[in-house]
N, C-alpha and C. Protein backbone atom coordinates (compact mmCIF):
# COMPACT_ATOMS: atom_id res chain seq x y z
N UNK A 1 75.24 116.12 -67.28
CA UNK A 1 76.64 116.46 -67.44
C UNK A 1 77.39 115.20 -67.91
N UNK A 2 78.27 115.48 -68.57
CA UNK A 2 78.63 114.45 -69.46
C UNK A 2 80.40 114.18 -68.76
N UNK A 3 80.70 112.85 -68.47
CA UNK A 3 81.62 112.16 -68.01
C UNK A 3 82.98 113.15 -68.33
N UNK A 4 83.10 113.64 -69.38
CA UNK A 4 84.55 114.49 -69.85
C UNK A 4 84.48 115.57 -69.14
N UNK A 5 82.88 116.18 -68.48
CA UNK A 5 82.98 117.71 -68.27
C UNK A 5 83.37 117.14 -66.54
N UNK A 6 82.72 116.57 -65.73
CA UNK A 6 83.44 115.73 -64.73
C UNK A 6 83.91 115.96 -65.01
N UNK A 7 85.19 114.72 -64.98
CA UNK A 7 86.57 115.07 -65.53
C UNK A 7 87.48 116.31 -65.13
N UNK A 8 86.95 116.63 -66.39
CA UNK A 8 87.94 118.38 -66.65
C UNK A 8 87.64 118.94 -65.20
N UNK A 9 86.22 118.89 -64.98
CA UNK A 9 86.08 119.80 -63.50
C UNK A 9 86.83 119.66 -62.00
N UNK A 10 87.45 118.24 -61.88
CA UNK A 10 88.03 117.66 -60.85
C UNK A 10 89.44 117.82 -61.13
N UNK A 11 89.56 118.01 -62.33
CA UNK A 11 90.90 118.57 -62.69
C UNK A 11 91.40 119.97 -62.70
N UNK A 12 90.30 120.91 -62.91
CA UNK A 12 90.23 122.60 -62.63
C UNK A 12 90.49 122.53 -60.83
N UNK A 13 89.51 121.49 -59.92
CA UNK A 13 89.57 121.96 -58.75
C UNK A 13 91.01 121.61 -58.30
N UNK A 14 91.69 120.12 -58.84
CA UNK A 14 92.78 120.11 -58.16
C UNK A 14 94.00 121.27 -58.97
N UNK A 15 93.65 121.67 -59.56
CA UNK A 15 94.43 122.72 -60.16
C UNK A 15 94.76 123.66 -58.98
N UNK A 16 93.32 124.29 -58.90
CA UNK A 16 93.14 125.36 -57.94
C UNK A 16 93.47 125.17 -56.46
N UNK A 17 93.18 123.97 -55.92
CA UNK A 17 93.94 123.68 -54.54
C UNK A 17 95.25 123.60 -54.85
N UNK A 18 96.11 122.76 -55.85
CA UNK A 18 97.77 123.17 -55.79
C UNK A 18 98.11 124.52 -55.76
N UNK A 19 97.40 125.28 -56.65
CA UNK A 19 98.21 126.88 -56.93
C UNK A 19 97.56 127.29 -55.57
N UNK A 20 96.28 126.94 -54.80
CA UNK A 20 96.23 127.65 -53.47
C UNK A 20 97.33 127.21 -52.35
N UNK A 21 97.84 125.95 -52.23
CA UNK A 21 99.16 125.45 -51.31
C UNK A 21 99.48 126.08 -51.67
N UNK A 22 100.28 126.23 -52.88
CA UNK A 22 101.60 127.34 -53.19
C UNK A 22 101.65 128.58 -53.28
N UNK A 23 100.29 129.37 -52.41
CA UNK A 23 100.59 130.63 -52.71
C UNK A 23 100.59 130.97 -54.01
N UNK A 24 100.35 130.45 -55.14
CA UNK A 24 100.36 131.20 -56.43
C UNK A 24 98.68 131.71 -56.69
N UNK A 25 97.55 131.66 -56.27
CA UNK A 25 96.67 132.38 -56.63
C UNK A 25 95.89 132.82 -55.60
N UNK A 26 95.04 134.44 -55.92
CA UNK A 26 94.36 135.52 -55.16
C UNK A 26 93.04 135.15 -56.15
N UNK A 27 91.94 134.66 -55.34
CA UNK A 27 90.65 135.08 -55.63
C UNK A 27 89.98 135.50 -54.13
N UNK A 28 88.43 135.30 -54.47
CA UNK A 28 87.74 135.26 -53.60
C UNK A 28 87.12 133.82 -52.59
N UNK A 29 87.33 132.80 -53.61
CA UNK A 29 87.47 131.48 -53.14
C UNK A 29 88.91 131.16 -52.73
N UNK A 30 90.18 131.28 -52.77
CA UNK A 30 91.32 131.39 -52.21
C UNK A 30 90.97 132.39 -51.13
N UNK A 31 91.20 133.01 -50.68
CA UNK A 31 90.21 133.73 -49.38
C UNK A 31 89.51 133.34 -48.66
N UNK A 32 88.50 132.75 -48.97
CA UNK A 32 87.81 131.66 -48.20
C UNK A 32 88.45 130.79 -47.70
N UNK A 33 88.85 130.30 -48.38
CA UNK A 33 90.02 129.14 -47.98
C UNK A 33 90.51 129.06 -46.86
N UNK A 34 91.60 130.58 -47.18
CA UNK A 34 92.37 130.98 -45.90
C UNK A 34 92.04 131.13 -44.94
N UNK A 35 90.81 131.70 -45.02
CA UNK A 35 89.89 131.94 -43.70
C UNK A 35 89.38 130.28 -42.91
N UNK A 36 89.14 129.59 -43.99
CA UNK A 36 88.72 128.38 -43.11
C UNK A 36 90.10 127.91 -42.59
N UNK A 37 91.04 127.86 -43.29
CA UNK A 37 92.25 126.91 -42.96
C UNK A 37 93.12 127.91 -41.61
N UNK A 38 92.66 129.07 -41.33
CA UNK A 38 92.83 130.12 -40.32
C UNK A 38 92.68 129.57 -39.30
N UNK A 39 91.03 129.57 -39.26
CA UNK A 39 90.11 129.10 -37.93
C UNK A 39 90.47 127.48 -37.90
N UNK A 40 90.76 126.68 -38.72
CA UNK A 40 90.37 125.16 -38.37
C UNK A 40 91.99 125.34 -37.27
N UNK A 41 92.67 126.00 -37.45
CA UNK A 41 93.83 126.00 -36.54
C UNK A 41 93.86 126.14 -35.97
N UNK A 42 92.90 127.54 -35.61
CA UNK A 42 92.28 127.66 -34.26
C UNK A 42 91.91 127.32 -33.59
N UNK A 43 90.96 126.55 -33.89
CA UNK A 43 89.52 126.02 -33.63
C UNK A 43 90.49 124.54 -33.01
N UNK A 44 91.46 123.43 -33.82
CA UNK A 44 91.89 122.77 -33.10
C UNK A 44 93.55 122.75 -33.77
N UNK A 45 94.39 123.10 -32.54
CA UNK A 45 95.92 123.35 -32.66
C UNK A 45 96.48 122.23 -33.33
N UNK A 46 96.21 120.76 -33.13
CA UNK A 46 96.90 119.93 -33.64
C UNK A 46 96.92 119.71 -35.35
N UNK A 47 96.13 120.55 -35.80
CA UNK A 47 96.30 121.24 -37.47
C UNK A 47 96.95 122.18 -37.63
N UNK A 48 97.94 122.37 -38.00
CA UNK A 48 98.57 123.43 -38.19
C UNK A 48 98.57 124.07 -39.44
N UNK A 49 98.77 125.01 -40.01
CA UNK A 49 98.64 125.70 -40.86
C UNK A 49 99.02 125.32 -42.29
N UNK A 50 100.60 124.97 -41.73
CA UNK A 50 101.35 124.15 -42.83
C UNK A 50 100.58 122.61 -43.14
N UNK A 51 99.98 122.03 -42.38
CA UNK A 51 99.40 120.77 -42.18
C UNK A 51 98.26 120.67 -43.06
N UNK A 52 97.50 121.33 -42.82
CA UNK A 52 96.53 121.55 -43.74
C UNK A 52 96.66 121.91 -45.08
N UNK A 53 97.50 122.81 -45.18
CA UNK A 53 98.56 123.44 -46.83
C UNK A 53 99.22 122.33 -47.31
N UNK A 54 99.46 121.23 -46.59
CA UNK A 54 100.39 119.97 -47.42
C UNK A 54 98.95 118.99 -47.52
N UNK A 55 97.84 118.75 -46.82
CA UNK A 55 97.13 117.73 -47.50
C UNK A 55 95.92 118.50 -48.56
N UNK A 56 96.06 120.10 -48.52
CA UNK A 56 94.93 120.37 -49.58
C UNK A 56 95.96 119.98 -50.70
N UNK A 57 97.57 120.62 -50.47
CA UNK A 57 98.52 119.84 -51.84
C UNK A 57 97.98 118.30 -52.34
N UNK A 58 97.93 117.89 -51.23
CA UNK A 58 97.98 116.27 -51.44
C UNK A 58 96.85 115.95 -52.24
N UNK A 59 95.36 116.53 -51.99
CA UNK A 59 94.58 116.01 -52.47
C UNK A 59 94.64 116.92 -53.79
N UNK A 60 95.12 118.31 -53.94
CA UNK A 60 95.04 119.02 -55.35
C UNK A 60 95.96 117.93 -56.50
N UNK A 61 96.81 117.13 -56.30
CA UNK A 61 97.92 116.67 -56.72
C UNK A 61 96.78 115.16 -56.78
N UNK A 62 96.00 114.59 -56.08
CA UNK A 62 95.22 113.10 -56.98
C UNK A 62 94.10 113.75 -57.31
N UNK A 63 94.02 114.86 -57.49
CA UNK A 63 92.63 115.21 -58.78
C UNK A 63 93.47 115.77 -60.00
N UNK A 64 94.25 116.07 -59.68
CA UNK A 64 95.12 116.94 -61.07
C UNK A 64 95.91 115.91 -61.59
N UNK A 65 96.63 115.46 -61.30
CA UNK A 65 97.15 114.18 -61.76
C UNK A 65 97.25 112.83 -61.77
């Protein structure tokens, strides 16, 4: 795999984690998501929902830009 397709690919994923913070996209991997970012709340309270939704932002936002 060649350095540009990298690249582009780390740039598709942070794509896809911003539009998943923001509620702008429905797949089946957005689903997943939810489901993990569900349970990790569960699983331990001091993550909160929103908490987790601002650092997948955070990290969608230094692969995308």
């Amino acid at each position: 795999m060649e350095i540009i397709q990298i690249i582009k690919s780390f740039i598709q994923l942070g794509e896809f984690l911003r539009e998943y913070s923001d509620g702008k996209t429905e797949s089946d991997q957005s689903n997943q998501l939810n489901e993990i970012v569900l349970k990790d709340h569960i699983q331990n309270p001091w993550f909160t929902e929103q908490n987790i939704r601002e650092s997948i932002n955070a990290i969608g936002e230094s692969l995308f830009g």
